[in-house]
C-alpha atoms as a PDB file:
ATOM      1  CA  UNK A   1    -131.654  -0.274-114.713  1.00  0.00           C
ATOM      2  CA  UNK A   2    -128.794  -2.492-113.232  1.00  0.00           C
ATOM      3  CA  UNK A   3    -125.696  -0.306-112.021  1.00  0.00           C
ATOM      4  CA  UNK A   4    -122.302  -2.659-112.808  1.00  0.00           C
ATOM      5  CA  UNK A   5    -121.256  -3.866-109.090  1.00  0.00           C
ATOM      6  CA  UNK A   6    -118.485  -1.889-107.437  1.00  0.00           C
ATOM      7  CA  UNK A   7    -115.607  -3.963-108.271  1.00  0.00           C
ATOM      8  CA  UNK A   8    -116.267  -3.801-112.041  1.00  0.00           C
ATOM      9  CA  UNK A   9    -116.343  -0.057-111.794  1.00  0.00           C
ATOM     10  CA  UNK A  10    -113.375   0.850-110.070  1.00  0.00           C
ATOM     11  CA  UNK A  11    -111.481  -1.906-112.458  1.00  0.00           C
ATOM     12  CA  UNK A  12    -113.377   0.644-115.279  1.00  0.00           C
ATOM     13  CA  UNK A  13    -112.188   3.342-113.666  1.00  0.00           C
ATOM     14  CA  UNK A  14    -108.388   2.675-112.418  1.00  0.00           C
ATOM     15  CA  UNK A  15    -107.524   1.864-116.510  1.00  0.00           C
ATOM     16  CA  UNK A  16    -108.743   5.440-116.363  1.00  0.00           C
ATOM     17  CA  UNK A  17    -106.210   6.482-114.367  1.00  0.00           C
ATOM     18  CA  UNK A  18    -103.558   7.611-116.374  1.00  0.00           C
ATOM     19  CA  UNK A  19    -106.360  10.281-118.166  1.00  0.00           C
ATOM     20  CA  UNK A  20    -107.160  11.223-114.590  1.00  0.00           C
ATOM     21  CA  UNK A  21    -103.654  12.374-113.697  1.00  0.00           C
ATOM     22  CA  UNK A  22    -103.478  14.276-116.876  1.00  0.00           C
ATOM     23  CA  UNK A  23    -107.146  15.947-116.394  1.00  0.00           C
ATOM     24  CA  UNK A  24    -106.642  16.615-112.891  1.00  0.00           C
ATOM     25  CA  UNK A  25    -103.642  18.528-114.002  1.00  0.00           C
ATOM     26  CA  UNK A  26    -105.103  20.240-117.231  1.00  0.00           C
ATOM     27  CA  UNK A  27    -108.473  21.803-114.654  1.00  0.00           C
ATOM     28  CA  UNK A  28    -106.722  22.292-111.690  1.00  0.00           C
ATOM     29  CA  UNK A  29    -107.680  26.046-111.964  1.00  0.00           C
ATOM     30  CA  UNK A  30    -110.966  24.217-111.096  1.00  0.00           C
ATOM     31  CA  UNK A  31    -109.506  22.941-107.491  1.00  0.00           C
ATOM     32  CA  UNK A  32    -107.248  25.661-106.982  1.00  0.00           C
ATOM     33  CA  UNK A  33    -104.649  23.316-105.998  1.00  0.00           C
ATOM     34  CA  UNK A  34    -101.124  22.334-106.952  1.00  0.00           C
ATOM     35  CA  UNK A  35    -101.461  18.941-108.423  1.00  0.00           C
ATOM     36  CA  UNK A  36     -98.291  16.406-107.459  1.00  0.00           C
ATOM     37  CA  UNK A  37     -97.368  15.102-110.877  1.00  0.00           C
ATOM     38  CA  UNK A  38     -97.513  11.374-108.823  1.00  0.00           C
ATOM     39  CA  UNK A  39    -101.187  11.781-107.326  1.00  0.00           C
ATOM     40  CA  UNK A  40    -102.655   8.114-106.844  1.00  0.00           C
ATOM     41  CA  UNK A  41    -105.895   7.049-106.092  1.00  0.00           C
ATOM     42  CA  UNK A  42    -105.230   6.385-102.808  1.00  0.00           C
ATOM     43  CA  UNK A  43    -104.914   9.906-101.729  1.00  0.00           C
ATOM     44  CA  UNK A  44    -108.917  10.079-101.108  1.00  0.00           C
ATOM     45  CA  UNK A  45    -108.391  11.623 -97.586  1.00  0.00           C
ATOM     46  CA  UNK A  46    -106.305  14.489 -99.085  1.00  0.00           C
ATOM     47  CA  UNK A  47    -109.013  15.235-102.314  1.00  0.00           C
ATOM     48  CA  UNK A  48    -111.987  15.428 -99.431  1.00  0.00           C
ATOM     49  CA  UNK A  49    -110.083  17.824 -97.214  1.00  0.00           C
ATOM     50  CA  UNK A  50    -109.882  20.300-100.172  1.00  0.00           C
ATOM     51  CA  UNK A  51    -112.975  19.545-101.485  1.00  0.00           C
ATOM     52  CA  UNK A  52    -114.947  20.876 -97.949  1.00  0.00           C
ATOM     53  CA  UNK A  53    -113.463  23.929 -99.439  1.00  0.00           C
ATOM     54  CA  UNK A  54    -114.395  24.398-103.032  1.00  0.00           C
ATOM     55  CA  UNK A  55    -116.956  27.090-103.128  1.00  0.00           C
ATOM     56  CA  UNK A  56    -118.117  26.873-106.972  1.00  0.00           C
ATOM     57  CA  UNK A  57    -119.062  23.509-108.214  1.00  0.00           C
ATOM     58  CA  UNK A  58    -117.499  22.369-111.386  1.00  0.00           C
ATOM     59  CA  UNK A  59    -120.237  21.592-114.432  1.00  0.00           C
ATOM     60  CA  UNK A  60    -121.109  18.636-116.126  1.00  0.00           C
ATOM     61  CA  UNK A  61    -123.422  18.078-118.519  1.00  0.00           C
ATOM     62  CA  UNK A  62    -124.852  14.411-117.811  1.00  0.00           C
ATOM     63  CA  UNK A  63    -125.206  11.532-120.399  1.00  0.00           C
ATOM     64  CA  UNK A  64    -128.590  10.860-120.828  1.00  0.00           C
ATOM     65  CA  UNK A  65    -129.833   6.784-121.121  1.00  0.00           C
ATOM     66  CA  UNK A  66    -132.844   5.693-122.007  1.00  0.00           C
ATOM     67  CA  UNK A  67    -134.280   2.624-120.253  1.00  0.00           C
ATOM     68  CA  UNK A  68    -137.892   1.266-121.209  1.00  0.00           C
ATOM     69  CA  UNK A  69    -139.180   4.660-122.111  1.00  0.00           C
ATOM     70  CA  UNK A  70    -137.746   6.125-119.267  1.00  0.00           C
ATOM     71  CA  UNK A  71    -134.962   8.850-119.503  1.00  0.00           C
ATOM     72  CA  UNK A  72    -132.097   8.626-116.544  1.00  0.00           C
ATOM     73  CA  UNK A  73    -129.008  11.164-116.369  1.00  0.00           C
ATOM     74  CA  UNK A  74    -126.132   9.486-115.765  1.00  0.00           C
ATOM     75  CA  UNK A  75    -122.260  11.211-114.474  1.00  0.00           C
ATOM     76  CA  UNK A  76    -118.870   9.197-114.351  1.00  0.00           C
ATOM     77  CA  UNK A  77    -117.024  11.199-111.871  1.00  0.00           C
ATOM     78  CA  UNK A  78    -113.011  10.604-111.815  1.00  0.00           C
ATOM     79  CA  UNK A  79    -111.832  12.300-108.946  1.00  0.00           C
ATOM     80  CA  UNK A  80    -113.550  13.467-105.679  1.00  0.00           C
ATOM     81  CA  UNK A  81    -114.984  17.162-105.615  1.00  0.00           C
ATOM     82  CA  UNK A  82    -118.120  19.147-106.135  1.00  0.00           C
ATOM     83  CA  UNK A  83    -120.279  18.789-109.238  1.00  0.00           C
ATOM     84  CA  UNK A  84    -123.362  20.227-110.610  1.00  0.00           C
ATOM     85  CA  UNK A  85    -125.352  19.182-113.065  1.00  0.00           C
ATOM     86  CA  UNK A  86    -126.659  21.666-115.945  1.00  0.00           C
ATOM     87  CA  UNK A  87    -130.006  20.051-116.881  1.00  0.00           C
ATOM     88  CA  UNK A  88    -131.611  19.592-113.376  1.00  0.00           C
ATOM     89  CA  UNK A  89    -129.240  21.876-111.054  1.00  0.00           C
ATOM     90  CA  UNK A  90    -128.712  18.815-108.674  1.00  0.00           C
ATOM     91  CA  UNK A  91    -124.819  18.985-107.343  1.00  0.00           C
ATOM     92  CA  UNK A  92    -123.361  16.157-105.908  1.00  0.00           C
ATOM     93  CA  UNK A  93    -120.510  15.909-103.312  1.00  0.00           C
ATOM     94  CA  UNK A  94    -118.015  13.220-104.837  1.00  0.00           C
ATOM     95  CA  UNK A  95    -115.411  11.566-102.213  1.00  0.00           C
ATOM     96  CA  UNK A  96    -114.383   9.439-104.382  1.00  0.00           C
ATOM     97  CA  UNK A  97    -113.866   8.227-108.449  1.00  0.00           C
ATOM     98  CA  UNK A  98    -117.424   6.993-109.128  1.00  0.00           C
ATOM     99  CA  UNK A  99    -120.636   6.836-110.876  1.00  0.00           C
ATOM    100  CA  UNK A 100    -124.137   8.012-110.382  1.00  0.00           C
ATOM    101  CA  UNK A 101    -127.385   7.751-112.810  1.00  0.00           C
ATOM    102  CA  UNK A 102    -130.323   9.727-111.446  1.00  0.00           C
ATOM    103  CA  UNK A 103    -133.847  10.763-112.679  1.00  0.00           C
ATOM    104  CA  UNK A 104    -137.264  11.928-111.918  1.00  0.00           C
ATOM    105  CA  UNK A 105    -139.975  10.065-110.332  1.00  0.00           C
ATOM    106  CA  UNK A 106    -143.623  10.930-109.447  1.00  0.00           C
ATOM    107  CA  UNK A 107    -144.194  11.849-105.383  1.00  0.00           C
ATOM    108  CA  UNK A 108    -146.370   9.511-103.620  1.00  0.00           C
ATOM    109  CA  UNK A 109    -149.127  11.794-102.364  1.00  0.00           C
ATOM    110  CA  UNK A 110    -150.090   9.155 -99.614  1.00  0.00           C
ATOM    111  CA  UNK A 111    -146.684   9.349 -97.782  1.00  0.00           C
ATOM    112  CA  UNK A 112    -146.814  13.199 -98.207  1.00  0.00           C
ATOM    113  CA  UNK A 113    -150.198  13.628 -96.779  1.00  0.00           C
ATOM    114  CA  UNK A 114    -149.739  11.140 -93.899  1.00  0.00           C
ATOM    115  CA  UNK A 115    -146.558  13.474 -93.178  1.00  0.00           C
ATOM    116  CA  UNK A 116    -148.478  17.206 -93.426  1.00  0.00           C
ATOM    117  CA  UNK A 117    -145.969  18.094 -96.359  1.00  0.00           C
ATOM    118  CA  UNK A 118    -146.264  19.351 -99.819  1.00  0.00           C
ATOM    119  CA  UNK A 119    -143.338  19.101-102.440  1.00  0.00           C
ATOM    120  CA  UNK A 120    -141.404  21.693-102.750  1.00  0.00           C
ATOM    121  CA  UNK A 121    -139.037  20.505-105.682  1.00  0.00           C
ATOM    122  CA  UNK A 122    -138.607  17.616-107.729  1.00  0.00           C
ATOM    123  CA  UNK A 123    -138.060  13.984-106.442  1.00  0.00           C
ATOM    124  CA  UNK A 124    -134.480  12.415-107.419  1.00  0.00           C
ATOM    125  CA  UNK A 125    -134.417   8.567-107.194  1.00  0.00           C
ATOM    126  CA  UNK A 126    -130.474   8.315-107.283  1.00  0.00           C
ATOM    127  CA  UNK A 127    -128.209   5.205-107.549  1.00  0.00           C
ATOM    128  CA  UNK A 128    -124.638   5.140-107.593  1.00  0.00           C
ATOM    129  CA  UNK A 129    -121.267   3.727-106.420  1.00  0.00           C
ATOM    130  CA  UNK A 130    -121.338   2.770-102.678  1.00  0.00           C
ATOM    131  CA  UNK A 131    -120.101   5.642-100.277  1.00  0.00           C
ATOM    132  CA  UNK A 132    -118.783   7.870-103.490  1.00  0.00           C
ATOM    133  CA  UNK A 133    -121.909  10.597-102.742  1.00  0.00           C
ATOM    134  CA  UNK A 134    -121.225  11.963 -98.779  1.00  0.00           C
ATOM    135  CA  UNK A 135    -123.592  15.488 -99.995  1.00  0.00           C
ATOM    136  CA  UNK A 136    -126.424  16.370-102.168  1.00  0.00           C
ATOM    137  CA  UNK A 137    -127.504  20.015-102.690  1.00  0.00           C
ATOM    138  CA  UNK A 138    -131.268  19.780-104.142  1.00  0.00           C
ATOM    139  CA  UNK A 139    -132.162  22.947-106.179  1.00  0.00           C
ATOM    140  CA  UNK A 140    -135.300  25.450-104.362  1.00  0.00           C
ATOM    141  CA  UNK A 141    -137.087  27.892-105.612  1.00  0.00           C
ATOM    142  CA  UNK A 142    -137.134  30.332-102.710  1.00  0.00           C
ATOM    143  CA  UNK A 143    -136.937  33.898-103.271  1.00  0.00           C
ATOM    144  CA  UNK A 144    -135.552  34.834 -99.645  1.00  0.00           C
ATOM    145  CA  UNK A 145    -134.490  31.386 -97.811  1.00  0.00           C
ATOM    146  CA  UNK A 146    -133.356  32.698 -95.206  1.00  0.00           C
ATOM    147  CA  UNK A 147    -136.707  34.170 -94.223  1.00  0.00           C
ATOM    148  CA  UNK A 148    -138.203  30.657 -94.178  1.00  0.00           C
ATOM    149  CA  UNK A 149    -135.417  28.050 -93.513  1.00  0.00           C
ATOM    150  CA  UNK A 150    -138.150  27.009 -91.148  1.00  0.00           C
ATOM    151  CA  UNK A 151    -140.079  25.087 -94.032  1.00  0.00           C
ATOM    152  CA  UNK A 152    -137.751  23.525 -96.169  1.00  0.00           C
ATOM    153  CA  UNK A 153    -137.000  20.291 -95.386  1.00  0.00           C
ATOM    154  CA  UNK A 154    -135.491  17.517 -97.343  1.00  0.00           C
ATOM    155  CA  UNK A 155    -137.444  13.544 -97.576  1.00  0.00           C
ATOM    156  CA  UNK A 156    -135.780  10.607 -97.620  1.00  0.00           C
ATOM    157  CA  UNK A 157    -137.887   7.886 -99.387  1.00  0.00           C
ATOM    158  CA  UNK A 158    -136.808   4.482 -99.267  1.00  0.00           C
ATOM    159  CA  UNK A 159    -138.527   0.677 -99.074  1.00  0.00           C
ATOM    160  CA  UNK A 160    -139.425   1.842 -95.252  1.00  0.00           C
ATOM    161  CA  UNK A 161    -140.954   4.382 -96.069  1.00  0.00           C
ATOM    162  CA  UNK A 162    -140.407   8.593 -95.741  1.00  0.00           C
ATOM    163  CA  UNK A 163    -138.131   9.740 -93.492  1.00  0.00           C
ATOM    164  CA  UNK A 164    -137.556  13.618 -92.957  1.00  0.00           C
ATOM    165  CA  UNK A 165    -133.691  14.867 -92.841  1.00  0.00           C
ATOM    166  CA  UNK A 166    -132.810  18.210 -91.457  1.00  0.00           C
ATOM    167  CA  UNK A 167    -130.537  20.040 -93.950  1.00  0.00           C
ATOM    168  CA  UNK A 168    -127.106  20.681 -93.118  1.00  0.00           C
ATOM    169  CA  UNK A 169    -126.856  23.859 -94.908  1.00  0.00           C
ATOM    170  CA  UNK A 170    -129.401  26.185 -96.838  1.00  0.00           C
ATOM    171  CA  UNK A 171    -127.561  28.763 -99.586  1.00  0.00           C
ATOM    172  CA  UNK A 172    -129.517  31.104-101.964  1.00  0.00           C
ATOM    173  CA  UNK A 173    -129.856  28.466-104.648  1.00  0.00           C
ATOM    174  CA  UNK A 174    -129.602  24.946-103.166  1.00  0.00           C
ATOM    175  CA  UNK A 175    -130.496  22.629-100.258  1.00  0.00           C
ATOM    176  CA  UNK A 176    -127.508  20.602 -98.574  1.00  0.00           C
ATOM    177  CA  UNK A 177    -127.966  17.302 -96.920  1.00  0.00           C
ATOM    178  CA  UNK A 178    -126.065  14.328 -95.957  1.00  0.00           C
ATOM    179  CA  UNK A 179    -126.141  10.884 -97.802  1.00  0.00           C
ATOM    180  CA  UNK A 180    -127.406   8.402 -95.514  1.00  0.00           C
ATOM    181  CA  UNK A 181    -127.640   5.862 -98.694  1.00  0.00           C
ATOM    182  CA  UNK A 182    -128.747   5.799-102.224  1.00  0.00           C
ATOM    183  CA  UNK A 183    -132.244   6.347-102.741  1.00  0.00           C
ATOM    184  CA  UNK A 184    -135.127   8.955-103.535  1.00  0.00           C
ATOM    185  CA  UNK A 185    -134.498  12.544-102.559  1.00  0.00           C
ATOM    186  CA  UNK A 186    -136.710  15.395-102.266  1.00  0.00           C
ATOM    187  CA  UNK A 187    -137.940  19.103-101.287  1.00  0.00           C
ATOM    188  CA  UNK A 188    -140.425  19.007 -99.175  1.00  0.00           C
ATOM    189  CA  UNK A 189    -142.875  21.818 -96.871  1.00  0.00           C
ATOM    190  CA  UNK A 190    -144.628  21.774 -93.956  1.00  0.00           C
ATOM    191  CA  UNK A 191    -147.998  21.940 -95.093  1.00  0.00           C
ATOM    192  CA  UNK A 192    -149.469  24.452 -92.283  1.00  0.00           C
ATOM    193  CA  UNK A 193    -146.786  26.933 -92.078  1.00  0.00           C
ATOM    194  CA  UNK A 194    -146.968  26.842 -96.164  1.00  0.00           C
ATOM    195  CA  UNK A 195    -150.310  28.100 -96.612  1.00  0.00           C
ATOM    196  CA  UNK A 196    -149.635  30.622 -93.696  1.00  0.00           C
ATOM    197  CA  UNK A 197    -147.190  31.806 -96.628  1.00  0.00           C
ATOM    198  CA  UNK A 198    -148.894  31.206 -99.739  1.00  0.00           C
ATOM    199  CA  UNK A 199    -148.454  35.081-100.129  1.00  0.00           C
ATOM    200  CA  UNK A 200    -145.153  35.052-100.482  1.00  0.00           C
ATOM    201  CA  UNK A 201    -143.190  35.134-104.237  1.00  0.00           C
ATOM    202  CA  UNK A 202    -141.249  32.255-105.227  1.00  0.00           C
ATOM    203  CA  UNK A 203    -138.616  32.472-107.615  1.00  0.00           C
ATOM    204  CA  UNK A 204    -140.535  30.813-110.968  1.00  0.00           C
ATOM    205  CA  UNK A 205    -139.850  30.913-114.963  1.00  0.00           C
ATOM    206  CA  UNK A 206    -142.232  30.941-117.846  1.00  0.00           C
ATOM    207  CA  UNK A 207    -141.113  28.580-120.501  1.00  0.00           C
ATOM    208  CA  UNK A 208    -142.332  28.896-124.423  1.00  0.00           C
ATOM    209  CA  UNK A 209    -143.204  26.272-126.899  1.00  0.00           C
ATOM    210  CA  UNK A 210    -143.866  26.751-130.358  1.00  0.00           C
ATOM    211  CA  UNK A 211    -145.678  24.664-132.765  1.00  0.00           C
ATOM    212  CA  UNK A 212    -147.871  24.807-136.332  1.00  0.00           C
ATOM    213  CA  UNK A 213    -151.157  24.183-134.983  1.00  0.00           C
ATOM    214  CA  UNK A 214    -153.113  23.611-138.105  1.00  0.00           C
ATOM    215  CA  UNK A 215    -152.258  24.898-141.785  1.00  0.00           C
ATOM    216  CA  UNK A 216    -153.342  28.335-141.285  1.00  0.00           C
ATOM    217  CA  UNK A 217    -152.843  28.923-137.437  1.00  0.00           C
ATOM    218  CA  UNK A 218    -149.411  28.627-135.267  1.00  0.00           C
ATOM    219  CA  UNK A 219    -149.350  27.899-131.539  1.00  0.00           C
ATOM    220  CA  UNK A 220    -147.443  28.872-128.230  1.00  0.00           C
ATOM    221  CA  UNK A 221    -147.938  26.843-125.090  1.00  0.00           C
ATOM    222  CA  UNK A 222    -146.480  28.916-122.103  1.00  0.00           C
ATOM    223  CA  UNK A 223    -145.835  27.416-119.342  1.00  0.00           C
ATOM    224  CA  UNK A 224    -145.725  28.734-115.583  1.00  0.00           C
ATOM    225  CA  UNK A 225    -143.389  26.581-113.234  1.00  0.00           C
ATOM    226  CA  UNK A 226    -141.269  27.239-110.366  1.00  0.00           C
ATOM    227  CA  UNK A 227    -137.525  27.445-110.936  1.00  0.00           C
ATOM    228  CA  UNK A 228    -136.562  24.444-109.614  1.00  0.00           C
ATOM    229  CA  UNK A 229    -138.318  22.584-112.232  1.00  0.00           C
ATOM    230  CA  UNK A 230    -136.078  21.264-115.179  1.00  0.00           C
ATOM    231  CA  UNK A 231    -135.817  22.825-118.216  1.00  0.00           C
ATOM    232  CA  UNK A 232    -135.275  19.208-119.913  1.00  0.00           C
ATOM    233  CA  UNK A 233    -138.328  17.471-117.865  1.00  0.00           C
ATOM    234  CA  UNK A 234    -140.868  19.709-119.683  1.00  0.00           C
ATOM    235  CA  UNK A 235    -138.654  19.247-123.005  1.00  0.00           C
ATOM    236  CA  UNK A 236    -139.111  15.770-122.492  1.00  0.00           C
ATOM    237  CA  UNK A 237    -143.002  16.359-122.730  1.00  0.00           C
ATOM    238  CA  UNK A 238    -143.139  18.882-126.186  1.00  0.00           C
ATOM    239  CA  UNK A 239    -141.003  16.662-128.551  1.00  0.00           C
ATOM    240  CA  UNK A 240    -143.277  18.240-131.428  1.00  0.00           C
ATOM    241  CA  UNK A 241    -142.579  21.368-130.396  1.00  0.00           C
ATOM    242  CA  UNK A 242    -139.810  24.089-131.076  1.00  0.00           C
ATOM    243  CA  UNK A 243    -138.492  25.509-127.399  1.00  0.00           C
ATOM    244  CA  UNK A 244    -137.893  29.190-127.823  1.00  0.00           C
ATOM    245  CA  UNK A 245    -134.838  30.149-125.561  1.00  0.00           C
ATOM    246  CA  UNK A 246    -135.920  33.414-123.685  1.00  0.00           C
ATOM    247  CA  UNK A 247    -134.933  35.285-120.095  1.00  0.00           C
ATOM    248  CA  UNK A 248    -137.406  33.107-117.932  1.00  0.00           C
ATOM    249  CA  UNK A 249    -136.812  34.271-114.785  1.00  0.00           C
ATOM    250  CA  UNK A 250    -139.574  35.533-112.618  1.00  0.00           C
ATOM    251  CA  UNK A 251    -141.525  35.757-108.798  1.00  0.00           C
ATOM    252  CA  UNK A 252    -144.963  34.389-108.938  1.00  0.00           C
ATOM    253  CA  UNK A 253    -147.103  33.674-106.270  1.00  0.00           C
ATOM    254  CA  UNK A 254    -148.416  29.806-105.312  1.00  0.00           C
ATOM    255  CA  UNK A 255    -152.385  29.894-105.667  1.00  0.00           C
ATOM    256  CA  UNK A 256    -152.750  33.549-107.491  1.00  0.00           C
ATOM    257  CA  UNK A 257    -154.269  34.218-110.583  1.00  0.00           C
ATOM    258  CA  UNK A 258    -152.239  35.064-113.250  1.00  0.00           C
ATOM    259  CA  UNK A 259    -153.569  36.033-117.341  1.00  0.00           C
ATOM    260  CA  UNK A 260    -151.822  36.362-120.775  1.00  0.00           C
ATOM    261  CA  UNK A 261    -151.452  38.940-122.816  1.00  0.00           C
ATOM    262  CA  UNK A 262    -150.598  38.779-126.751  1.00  0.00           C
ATOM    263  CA  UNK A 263    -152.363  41.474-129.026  1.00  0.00           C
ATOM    264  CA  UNK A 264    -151.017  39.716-131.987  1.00  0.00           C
ATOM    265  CA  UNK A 265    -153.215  36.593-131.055  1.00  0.00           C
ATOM    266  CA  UNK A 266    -156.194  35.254-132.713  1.00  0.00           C
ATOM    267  CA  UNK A 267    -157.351  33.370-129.177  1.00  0.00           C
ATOM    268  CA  UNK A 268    -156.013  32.802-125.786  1.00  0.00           C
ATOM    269  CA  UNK A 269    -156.865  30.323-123.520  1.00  0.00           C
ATOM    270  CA  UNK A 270    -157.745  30.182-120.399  1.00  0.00           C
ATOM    271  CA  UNK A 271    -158.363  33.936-119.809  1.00  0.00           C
ATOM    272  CA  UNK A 272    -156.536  33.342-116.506  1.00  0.00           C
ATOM    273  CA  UNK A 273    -155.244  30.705-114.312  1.00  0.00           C
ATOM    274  CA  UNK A 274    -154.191  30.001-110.938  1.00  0.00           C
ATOM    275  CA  UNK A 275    -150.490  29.431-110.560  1.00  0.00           C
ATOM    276  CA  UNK A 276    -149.844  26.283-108.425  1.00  0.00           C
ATOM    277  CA  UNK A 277    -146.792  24.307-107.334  1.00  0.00           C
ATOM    278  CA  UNK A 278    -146.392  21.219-109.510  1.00  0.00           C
ATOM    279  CA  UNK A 279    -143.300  18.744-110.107  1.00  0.00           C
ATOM    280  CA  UNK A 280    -144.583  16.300-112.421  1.00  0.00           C
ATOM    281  CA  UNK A 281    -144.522  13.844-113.524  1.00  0.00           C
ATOM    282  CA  UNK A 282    -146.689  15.668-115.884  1.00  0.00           C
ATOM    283  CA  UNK A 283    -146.397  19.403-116.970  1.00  0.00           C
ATOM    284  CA  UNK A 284    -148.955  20.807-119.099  1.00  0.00           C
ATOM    285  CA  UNK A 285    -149.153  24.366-120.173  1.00  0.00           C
ATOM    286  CA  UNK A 286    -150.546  27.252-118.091  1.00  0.00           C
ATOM    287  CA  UNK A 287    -151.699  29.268-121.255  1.00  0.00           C
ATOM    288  CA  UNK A 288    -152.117  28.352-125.255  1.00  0.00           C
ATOM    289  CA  UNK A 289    -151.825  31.764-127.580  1.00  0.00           C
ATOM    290  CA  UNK A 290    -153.107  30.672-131.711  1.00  0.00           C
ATOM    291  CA  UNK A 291    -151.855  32.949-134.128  1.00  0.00           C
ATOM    292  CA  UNK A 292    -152.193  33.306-137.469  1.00  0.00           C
ATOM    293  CA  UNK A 293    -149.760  31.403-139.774  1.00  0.00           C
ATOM    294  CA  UNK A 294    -148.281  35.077-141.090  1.00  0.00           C
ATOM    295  CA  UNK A 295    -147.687  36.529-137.882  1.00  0.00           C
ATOM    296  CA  UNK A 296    -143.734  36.769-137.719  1.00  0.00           C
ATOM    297  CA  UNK A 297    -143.856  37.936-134.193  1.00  0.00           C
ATOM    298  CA  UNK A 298    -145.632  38.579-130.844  1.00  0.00           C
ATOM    299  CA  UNK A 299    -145.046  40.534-127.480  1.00  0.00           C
ATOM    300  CA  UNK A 300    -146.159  37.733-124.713  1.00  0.00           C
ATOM    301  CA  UNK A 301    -146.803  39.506-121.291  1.00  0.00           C
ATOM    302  CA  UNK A 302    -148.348  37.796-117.877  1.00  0.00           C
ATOM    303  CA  UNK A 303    -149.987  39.940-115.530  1.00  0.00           C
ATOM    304  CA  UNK A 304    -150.931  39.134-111.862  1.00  0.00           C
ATOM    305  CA  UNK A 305    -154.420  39.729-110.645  1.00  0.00           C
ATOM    306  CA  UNK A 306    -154.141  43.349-110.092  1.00  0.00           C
ATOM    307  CA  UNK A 307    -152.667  43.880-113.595  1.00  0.00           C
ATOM    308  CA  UNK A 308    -148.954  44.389-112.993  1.00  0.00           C
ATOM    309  CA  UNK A 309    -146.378  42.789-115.100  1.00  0.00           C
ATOM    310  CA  UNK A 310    -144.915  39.582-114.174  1.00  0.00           C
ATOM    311  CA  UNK A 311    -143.096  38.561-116.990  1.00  0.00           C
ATOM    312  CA  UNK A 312    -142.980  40.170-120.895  1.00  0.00           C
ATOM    313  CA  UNK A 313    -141.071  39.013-123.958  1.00  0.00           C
ATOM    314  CA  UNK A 314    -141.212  39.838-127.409  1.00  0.00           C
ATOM    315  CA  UNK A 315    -140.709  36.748-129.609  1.00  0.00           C
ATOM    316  CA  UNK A 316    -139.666  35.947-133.158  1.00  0.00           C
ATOM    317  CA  UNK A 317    -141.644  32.880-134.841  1.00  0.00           C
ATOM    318  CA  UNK A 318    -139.728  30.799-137.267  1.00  0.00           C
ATOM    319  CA  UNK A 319    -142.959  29.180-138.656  1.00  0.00           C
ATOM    320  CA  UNK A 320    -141.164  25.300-138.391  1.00  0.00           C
END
């Protein structure tokens, strides 16, 4: 999808500017700042020093454009500071008044094998206004990252190739790292020290879909994913399909078994499965519970391989 060039958007965005000097003064409770009432554009240098020192992003919820089947999330940005985005948990570290349209793209298991590393989130392709992105902080799904800032390490894929960046800063939720340019950006793990580890919880979520399966049965597809995975990627996937909001937070284990529990089903299926990392671009479910067209509602439970909870919910079926 062609981004306008750089000159068209700051035109787009300086008529913006009078809107900006009003918004930057209606959210400045964002900034914690005193807002001049004659701010200009100009006064990048100033915005960036403060910015190093915003601790809580501001949301956004993107736009989302569709291009040839394809779905890209797109974010106007009118004044530097840090944003994060509610459908994929990227954040971006604006310096500037800018735009960036991002999206989801499938890893190239070549370049990863050839480099002894596994994925260990999804894979941004990002394009934006020149120089208006100095930070990215890509979402993980470790439990204790601190314990293994060792393995998480952030690839750089461009037309040269994969290149491996060192982060400049790991917090509970996110992985920082610089901007060299615009391009594809991505969680990645040393493939030795990961199975080393495979013991280890990660922080995961088990996502619900519902659905009339024929005229006398119903059907839930539950899904096991890490965190990091987007809530609207697998939406994406179960357009037919009603998403049942629930707590989904969870540990699970890469490469254990895990098996589902319903005693309101008519069938489950598979009787277990092994829970395994996977980012696309494809998610099918982990487990399919059929139910009878009358039942109203269900208590879904997972269990690891030594029968201990992992997750339970007690659901309410609309019948759509």
């Amino acid at each position: 999808m062609a981004l306008p060039s750089l000159p068209e958007l700051d035109v787009e965005l300086n008529q913006e500017h009078s809107a900006l000097k009003q918004h930057a003064a209606l959210h400045a409770w964002d900034w914690g700042l005193t807002l001049h009432p004659h701010i200009t554009t100009t006064q990048t240098d100033w915005f960036k020093d403060e910015a190093k020192e915003m601790k809580t992003p501001s949301r956004f919820t993107p736009d989302l454009v569709k291009e040839d089947g394809v779905t890209l999330y797109r974010f106007k940005g009118l004044y530097p500071g840090v944003f994060q985005c509610d459908l994929t948990g990227l954040v971006l570290t604006m310096t500037r008044q800018g735009e960036v349209l991002y999206r989801i793209i499938q890893w190239d298991e070549g370049l990863l094998l050839s480099a002894k590393k596994v994925p260990a989130g999804p894979l941004f392709n990002i394009q934006g206004s020149e120089d208006a992105v100095s930070q990215l902080h890509l979402p993980h799904c470790e439990k204790q990252p601190s314990a293994r800032n060792e393995l998480l390490h952030v690839a750089h894929i461009d037309d040269d190739g994969m290149s491996i960046l060192q982060p400049v800063e790991i917090t509970d939720t996110h992985v920082v790292v610089s901007v060299p340019h615009f391009s594809a950006f991505g969680l990645v793990w040393d493939v030795l020290i990961n199975l080393l580890n495979i013991q280890k919880p990660i922080s995961g979520q088990v996502l619900l879909f519902h659905r009339l399966y024929t005229r006398q049965t119903q059907k839930l597809n539950v899904f096991l994913l890490p965190e990091n995975v987007p809530l609207q990627e697998v939406k994406k996937q179960q357009e037919n399909a009603e998403y049942i909001e629930a707590p989904s937070s969870c540990h699970l284990i890469p490469g254990q078994t895990y098996s589902l529990h319903c005693s309101e089903a008519h069938k489950i299926q598979p009787e277990c499965a092994s829970f395994e990392l996977k980012y696309g671009p494809n998610y099918h479910p982990t487990f399919e519970i059929r139910l009878t067209l009358s039942t109203e509602e269900a208590t879904v439970t997972v269990r690891d391989h030594e029968g201990r909870h992992a997750w339970k919910y007690h659901v309410e079926l609309t019948g759509k």
